[in-house]
C-alpha atoms as a PDB file:
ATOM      1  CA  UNK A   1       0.000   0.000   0.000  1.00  0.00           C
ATOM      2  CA  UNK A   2       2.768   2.828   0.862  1.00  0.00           C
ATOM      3  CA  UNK A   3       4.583   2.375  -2.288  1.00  0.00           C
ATOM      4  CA  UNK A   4       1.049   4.049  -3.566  1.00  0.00           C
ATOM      5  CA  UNK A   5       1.925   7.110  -1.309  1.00  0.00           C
ATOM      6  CA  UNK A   6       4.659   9.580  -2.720  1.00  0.00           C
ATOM      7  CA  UNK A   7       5.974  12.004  -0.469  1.00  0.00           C
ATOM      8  CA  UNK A   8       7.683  15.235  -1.752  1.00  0.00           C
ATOM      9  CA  UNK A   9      11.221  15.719   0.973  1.00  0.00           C
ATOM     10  CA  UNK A  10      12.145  19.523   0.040  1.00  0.00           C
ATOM     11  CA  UNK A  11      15.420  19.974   1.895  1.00  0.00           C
ATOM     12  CA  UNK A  12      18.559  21.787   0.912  1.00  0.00           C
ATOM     13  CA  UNK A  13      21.058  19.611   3.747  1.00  0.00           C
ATOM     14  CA  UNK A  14      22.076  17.154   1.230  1.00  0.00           C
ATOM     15  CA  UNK A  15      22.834  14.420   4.276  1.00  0.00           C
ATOM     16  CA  UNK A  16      19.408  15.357   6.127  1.00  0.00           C
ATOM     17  CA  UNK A  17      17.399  14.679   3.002  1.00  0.00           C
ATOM     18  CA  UNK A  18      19.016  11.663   1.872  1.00  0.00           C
ATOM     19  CA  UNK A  19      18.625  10.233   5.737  1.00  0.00           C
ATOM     20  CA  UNK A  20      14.802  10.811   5.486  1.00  0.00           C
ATOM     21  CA  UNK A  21      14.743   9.596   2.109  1.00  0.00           C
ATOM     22  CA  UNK A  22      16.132   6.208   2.808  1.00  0.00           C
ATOM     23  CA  UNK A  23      14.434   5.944   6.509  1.00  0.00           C
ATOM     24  CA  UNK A  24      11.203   6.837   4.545  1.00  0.00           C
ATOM     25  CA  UNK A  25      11.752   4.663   1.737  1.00  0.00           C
ATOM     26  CA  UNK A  26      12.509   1.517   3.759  1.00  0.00           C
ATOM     27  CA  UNK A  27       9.466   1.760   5.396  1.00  0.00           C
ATOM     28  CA  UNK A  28       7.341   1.215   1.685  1.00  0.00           C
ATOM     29  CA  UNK A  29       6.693   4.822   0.771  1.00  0.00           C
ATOM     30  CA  UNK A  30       7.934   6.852  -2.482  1.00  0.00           C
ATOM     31  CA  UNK A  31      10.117   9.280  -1.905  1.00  0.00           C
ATOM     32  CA  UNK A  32      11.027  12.332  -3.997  1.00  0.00           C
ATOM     33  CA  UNK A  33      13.360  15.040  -3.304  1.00  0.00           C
ATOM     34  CA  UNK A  34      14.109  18.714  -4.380  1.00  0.00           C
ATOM     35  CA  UNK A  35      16.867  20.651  -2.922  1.00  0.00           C
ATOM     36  CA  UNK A  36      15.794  24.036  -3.503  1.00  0.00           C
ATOM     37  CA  UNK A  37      12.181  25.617  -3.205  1.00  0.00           C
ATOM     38  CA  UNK A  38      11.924  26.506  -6.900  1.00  0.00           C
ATOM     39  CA  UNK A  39      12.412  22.497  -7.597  1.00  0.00           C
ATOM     40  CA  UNK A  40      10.337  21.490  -4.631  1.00  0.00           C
ATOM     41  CA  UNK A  41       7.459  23.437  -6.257  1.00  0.00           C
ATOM     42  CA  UNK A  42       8.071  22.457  -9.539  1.00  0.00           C
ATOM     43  CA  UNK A  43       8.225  18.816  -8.332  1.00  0.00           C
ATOM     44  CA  UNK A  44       5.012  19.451  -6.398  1.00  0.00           C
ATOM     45  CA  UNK A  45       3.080  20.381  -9.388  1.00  0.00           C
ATOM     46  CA  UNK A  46       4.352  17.236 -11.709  1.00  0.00           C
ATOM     47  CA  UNK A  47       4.170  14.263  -9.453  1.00  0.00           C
ATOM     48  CA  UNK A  48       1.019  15.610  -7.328  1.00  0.00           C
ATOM     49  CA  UNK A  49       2.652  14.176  -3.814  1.00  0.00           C
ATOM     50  CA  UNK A  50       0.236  12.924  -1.046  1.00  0.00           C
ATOM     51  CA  UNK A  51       2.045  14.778   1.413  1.00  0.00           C
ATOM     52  CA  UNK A  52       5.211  17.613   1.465  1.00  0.00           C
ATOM     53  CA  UNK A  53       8.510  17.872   4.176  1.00  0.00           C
ATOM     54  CA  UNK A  54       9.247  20.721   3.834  1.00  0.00           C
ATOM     55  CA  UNK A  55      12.038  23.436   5.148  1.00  0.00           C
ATOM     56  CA  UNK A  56      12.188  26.561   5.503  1.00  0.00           C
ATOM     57  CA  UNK A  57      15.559  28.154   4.888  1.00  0.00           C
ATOM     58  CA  UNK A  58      15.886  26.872   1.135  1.00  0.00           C
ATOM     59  CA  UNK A  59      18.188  28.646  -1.762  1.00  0.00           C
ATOM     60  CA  UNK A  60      15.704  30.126  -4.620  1.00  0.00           C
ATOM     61  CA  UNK A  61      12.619  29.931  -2.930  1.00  0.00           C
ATOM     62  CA  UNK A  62      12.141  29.828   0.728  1.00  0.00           C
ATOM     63  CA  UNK A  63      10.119  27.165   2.242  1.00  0.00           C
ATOM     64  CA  UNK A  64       7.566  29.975   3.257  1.00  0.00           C
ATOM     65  CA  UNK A  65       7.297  31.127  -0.111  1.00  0.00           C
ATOM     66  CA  UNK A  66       6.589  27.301  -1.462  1.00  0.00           C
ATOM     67  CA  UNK A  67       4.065  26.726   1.545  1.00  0.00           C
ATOM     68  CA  UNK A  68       1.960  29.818   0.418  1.00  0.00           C
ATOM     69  CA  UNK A  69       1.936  29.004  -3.454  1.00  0.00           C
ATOM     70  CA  UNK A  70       1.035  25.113  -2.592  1.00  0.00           C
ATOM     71  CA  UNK A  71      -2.112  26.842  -0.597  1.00  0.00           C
ATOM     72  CA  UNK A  72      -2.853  29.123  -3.551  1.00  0.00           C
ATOM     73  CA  UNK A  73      -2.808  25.998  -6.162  1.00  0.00           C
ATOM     74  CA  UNK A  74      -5.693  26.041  -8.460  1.00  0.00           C
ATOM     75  CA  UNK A  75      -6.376  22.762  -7.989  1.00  0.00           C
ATOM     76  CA  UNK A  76      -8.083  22.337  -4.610  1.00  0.00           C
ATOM     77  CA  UNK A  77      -6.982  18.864  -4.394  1.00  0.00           C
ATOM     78  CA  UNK A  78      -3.521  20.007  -4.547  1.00  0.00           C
ATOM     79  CA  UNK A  79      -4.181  22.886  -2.589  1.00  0.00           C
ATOM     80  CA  UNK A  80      -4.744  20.523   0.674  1.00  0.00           C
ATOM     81  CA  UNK A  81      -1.968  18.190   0.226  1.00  0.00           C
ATOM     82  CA  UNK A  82      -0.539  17.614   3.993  1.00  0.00           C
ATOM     83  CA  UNK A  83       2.993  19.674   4.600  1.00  0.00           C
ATOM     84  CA  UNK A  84       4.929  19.269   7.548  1.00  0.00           C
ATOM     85  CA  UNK A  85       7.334  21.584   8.004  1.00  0.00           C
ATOM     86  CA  UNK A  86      10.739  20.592   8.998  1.00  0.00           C
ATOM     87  CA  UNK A  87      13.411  23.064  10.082  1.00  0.00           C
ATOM     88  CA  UNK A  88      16.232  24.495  12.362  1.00  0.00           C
ATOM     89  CA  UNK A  89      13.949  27.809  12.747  1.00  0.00           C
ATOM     90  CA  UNK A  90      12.561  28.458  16.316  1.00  0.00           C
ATOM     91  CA  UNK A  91       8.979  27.511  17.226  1.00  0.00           C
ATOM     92  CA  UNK A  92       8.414  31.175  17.421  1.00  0.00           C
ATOM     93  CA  UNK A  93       7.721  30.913  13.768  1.00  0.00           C
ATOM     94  CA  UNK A  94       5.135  27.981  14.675  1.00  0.00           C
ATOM     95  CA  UNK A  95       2.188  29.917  14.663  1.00  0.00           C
ATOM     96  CA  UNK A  96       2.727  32.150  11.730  1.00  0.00           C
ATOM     97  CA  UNK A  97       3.377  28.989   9.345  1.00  0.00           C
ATOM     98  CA  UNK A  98       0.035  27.026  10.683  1.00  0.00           C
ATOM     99  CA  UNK A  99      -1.800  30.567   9.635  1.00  0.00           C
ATOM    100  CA  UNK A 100      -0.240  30.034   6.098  1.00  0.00           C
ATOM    101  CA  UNK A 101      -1.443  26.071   6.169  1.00  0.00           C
ATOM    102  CA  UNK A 102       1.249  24.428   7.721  1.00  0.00           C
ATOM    103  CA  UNK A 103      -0.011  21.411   9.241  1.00  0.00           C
ATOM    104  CA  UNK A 104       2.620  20.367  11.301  1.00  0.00           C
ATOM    105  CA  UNK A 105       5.777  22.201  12.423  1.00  0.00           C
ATOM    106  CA  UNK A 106       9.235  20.442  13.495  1.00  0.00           C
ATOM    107  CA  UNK A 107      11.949  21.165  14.848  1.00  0.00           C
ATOM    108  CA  UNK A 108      14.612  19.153  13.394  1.00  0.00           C
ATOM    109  CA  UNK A 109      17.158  18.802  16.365  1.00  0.00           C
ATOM    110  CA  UNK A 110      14.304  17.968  18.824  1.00  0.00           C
ATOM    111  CA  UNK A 111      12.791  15.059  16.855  1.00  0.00           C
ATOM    112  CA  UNK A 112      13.709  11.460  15.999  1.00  0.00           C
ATOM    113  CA  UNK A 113      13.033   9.714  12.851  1.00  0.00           C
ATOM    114  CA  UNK A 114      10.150   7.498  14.281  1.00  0.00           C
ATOM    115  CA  UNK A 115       8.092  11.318  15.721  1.00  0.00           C
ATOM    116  CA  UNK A 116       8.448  11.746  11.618  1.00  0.00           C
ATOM    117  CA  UNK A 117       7.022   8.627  11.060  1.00  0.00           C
ATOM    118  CA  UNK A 118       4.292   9.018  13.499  1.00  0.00           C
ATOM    119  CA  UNK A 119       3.567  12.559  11.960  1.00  0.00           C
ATOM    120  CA  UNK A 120       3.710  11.388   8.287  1.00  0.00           C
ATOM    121  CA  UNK A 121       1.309   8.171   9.116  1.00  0.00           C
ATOM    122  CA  UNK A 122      -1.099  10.748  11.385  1.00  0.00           C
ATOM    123  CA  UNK A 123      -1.432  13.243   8.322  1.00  0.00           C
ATOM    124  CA  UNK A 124      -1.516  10.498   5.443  1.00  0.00           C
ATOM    125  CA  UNK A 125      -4.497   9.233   7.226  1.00  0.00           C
ATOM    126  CA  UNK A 126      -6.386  12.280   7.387  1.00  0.00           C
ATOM    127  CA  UNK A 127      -5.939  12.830   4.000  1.00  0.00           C
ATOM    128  CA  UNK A 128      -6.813   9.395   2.244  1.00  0.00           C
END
């Protein structure tokens, strides 16, 4: 069943992404990555994921700028695909990312890769 499920991993640390990659992967699910925010989105758009990782601080396009044109997508089925956001950034920033349709926010130093699991599993089930 999770090799149904592609995921979208938009991360610029070259080691972080390919660790979630392969953790993700392993675990059944497809895994795409972008490394910049202007790939991310136009990797969005083509392979229509069923959920987005997403950071923030992200060469070309920030992962704030890729969050709000995901929300604006035409298609409203695109529009609501699940994106956790994954990043460095204080939790400050928390609330002002859920107001632009975050659904999740992570801090990457304070999570392990089974709380991503949990999160990616919680939000792929809302959305199937």
């Amino acid at each position: 069943m999770n090799e149904e499920i592609k995921i979208l991993i938009v991360e610029d640390e070259l080691l972080f992404a390919k660790l979630c990659k392969d953790f993700l992967e392993e675990r059944g699910f497809s895994i795409s990555v972008a490394f910049d925010g202007l790939e991310g989105l136009e990797k969005f758009e083509k392979e229509r994921p069923d959920l987005v990782i997403l950071d923030l601080i992200l060469p070309r396009l920030s992962g704030q700028e890729v969050l709000q044109k995901i929300r604006e997508n035409p298609d409203p089925k695109l529009a609501k695909t699940p994106v956790i956001v994954l990043t460095n950034l204080s939790q400050e920033e928390e609330e002002k990312l859920k107001k632009l349709g975050a659904d999740c926010y992570l801090v990457k130093t304070s999570i392990t890769a089974e709380d991503l699991l949990v999160k990616v599993k919680e939000f792929l089930g809302k959305s199937s």
